[in-house]
Protein backbone atom coordinates (compact mmCIF):
# COMPACT_ATOMS: atom_id res chain seq x y z
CA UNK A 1 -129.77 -8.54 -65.56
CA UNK A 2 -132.20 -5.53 -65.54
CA UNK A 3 -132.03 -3.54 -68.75
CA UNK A 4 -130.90 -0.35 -68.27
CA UNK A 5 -133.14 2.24 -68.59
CA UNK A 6 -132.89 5.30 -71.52
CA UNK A 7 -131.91 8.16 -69.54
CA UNK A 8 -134.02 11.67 -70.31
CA UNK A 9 -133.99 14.76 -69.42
CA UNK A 10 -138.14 16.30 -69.42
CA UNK A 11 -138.41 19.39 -69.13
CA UNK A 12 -141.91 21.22 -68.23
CA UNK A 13 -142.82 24.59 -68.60
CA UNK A 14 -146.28 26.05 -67.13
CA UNK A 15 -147.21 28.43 -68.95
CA UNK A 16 -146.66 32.47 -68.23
CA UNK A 17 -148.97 35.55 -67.79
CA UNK A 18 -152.63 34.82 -69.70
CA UNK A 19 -155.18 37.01 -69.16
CA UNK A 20 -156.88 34.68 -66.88
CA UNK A 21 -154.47 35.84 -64.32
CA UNK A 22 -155.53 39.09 -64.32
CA UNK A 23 -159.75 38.76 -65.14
CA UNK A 24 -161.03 37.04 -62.00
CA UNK A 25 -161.87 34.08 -64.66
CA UNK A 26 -161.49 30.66 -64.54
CA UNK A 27 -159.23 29.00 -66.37
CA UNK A 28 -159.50 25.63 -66.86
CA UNK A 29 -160.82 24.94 -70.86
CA UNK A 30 -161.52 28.64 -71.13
CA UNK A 31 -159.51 29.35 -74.05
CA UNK A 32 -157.34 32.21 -72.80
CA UNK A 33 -154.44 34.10 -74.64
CA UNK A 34 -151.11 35.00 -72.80
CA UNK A 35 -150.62 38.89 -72.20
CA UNK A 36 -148.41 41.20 -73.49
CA UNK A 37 -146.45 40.55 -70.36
CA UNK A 38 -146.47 36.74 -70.64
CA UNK A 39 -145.77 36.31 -74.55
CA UNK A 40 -142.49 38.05 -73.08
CA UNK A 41 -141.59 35.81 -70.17
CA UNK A 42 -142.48 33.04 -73.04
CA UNK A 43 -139.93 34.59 -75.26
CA UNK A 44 -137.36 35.08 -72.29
CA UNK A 45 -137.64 31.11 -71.61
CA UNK A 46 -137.45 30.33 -75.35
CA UNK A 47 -134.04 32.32 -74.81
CA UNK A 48 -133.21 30.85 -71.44
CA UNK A 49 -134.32 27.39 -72.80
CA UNK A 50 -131.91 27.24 -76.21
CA UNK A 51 -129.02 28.54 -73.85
CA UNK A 52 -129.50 25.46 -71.33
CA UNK A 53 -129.90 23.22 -73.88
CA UNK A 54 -126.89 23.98 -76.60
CA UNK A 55 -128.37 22.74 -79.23
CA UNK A 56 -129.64 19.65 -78.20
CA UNK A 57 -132.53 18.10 -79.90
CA UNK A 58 -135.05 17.91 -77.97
CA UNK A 59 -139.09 17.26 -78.44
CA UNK A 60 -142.06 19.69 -77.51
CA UNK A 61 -145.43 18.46 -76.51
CA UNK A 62 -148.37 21.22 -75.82
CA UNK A 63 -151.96 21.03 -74.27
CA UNK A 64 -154.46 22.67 -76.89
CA UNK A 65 -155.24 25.30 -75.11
CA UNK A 66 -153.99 28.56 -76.65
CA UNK A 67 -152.15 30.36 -73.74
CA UNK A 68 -150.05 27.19 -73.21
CA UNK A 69 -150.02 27.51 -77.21
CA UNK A 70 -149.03 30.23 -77.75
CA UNK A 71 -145.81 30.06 -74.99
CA UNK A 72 -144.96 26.56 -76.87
CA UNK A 73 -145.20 28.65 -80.26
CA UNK A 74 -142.53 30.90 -78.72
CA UNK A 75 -140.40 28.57 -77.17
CA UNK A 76 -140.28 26.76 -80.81
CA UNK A 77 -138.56 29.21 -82.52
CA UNK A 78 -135.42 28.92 -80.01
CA UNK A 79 -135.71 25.31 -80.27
CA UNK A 80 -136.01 24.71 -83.86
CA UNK A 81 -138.50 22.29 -83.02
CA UNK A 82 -142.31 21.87 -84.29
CA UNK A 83 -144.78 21.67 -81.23
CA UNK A 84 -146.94 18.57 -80.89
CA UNK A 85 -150.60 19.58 -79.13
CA UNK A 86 -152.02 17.30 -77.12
CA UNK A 87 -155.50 17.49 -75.70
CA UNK A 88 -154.09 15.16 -72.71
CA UNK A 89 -152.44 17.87 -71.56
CA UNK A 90 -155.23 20.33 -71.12
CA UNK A 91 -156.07 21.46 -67.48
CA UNK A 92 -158.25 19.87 -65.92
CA UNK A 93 -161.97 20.93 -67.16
CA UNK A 94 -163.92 22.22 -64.32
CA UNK A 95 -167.43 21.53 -66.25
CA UNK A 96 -170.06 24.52 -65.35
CA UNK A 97 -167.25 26.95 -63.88
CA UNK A 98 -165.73 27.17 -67.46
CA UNK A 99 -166.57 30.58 -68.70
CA UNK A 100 -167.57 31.88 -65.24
CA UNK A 101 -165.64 33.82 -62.93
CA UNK A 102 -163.60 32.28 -59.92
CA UNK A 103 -166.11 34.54 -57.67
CA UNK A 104 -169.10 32.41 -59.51
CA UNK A 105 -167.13 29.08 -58.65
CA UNK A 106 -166.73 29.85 -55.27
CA UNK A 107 -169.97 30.68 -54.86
CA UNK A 108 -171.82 28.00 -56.84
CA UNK A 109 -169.45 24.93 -56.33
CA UNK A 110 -171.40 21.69 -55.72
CA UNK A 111 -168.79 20.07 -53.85
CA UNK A 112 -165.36 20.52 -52.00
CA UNK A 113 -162.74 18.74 -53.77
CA UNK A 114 -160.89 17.07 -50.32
CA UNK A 115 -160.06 13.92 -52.26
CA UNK A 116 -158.79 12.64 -55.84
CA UNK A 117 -162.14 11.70 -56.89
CA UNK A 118 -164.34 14.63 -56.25
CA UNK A 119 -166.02 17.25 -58.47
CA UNK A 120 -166.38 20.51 -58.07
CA UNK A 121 -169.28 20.15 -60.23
CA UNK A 122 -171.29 17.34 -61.74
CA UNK A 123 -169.94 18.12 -65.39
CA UNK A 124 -165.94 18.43 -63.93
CA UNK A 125 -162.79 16.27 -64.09
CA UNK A 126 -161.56 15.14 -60.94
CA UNK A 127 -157.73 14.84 -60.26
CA UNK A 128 -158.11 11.30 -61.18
CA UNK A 129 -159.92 11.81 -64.20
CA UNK A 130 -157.05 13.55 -65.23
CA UNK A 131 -154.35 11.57 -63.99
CA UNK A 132 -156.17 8.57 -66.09
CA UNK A 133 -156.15 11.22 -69.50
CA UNK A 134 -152.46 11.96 -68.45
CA UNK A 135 -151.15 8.86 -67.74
CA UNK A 136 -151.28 7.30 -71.26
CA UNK A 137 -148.96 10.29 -72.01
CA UNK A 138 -146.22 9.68 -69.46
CA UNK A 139 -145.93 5.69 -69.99
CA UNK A 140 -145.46 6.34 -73.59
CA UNK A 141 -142.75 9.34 -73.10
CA UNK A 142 -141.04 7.27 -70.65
CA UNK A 143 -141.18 4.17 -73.03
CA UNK A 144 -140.07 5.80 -75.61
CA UNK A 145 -136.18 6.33 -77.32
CA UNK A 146 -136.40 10.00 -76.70
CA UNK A 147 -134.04 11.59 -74.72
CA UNK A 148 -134.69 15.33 -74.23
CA UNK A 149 -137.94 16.39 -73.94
CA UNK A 150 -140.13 19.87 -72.98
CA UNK A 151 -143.38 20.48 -72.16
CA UNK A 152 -145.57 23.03 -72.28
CA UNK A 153 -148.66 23.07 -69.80
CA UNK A 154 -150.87 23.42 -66.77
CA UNK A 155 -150.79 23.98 -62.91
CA UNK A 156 -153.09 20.88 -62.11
CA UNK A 157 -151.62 18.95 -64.72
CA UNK A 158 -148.22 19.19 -64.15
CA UNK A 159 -148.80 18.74 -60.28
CA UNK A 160 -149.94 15.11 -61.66
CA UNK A 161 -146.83 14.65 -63.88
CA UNK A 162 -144.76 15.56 -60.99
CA UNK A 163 -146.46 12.79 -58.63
CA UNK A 164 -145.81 10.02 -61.55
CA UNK A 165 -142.46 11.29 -62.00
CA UNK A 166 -142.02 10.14 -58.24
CA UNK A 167 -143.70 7.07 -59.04
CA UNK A 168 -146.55 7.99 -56.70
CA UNK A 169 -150.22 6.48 -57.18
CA UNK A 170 -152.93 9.07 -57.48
CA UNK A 171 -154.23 9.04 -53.75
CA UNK A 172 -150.45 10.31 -52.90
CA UNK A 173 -152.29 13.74 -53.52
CA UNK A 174 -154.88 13.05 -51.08
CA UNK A 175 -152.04 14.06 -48.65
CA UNK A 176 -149.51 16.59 -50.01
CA UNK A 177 -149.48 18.29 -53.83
CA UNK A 178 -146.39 19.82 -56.12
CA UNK A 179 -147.60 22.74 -57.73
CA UNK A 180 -145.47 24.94 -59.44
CA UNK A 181 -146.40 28.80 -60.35
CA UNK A 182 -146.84 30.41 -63.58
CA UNK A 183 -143.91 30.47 -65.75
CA UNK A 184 -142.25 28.38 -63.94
CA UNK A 185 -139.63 25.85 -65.22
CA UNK A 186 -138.71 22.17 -64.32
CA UNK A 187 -135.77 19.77 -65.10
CA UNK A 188 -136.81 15.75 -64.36
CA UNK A 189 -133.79 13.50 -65.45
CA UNK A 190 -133.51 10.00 -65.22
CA UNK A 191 -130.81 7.95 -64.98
CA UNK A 192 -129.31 5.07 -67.01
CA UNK A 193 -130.38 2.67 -63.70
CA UNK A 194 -133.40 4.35 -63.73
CA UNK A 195 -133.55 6.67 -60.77
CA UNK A 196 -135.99 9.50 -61.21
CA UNK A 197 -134.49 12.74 -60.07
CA UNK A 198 -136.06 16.65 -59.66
CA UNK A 199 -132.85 19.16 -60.59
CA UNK A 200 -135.08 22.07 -59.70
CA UNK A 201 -138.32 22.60 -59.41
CA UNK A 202 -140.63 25.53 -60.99
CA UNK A 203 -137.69 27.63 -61.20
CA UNK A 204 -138.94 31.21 -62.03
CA UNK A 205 -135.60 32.59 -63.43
CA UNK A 206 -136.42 31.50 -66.71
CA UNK A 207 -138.37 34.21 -67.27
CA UNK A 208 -136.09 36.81 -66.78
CA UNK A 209 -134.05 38.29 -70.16
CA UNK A 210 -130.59 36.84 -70.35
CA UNK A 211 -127.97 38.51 -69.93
């Protein structure tokens, strides 16, 4: 008989507003705050977040970075939970272009990234570079006893958390991708048989106030 599998509930948050967004700069392992605007929409799905829940207990992991940070800093306080950063959940690091602007990347970039394993520049992560950072990560949240979990992190990263949520292998995103957008929120449950299911997907109404 198969044993039954602990069912969770993961939810991710990418984070909001930072003032990337707004600088022409890359992001990547440029340490970038949030905005005015986006410690707000962090705030609003801190609010949003605690409502959903009801008081569940839940853990929070965090990449290092400070605008994803600062959002999990926010969301804490709704959550009455202490964030755990993780530098496996950084973006991915994009080597020269950190610290440039995206106009500098575009116009220096070394090499097209068409497939998992290529660099935009000698010094970069690929996809799969990351994937192999992020996957440690994932096994061990999916091994472990807890049930209810949120995360706080990246566009590139979570695109790879969604593809080994669907049990996909990494060349899956030679074809097709799941990016969210800023702010946005997801709910990944799974199942006491085991079945992986998406409730919603980068859902954007998080970041709106309550009413």
């Amino acid at each position: 008989m198969d044993t039954p599998a602990t069912p969770k509930t993961i939810i991710t948050v990418q984070h909001p507003e930072s003032e990337h967004h707004l600088n022409g700069m890359v992001g990547s392992w440029g340490d970038w705050a949030l905005t005015e605007r986006g410690r707000e929409q962090a705030e609003n799905i801190g609010l949003n977040l605690a409502r959903e829940l009801k008081g569940r207990r839940c853990a929070l992991y965090v990449s290092t970075l400070r605008r994803a940070r600062q959002t999990a800093e926010i969301i804490s306080g709704h959550l009455d939970v202490m964030p755990v950063a993780m530098d496996r959940l950084r973006e991915r690091n994009l080597g020269a272009a950190v610290g440039q602007s995206v106009a500098w990347l575009r116009e220096n970039i070394e090499q097209p990234e068409r497939t998992v394993e290529d660099r935009c520049f000698s010094d970069a992560e690929s996809r799969r570079d990351v994937w192999d950072r992020l996957y440690p990560f994932f096994d061990e949240l999916l091994s472990s006893d807890v049930e209810t979990a949120v995360i706080v992190s990246h566009g590139d990263t979570l695109a790879l958390f969604n593809a080994m949520w669907l049990r996909q292998d990494p060349e899956f995103l030679n074809g097709c991708d799941l990016f969210g957008l800023s702010g946005g929120v997801t709910f990944l449950h799974q199942t006491v048989e085991g079945r992986r299911v998406i409730r919603c997907m980068s859902d954007l109404s998080f970041m709106q106030a309550p009413e």
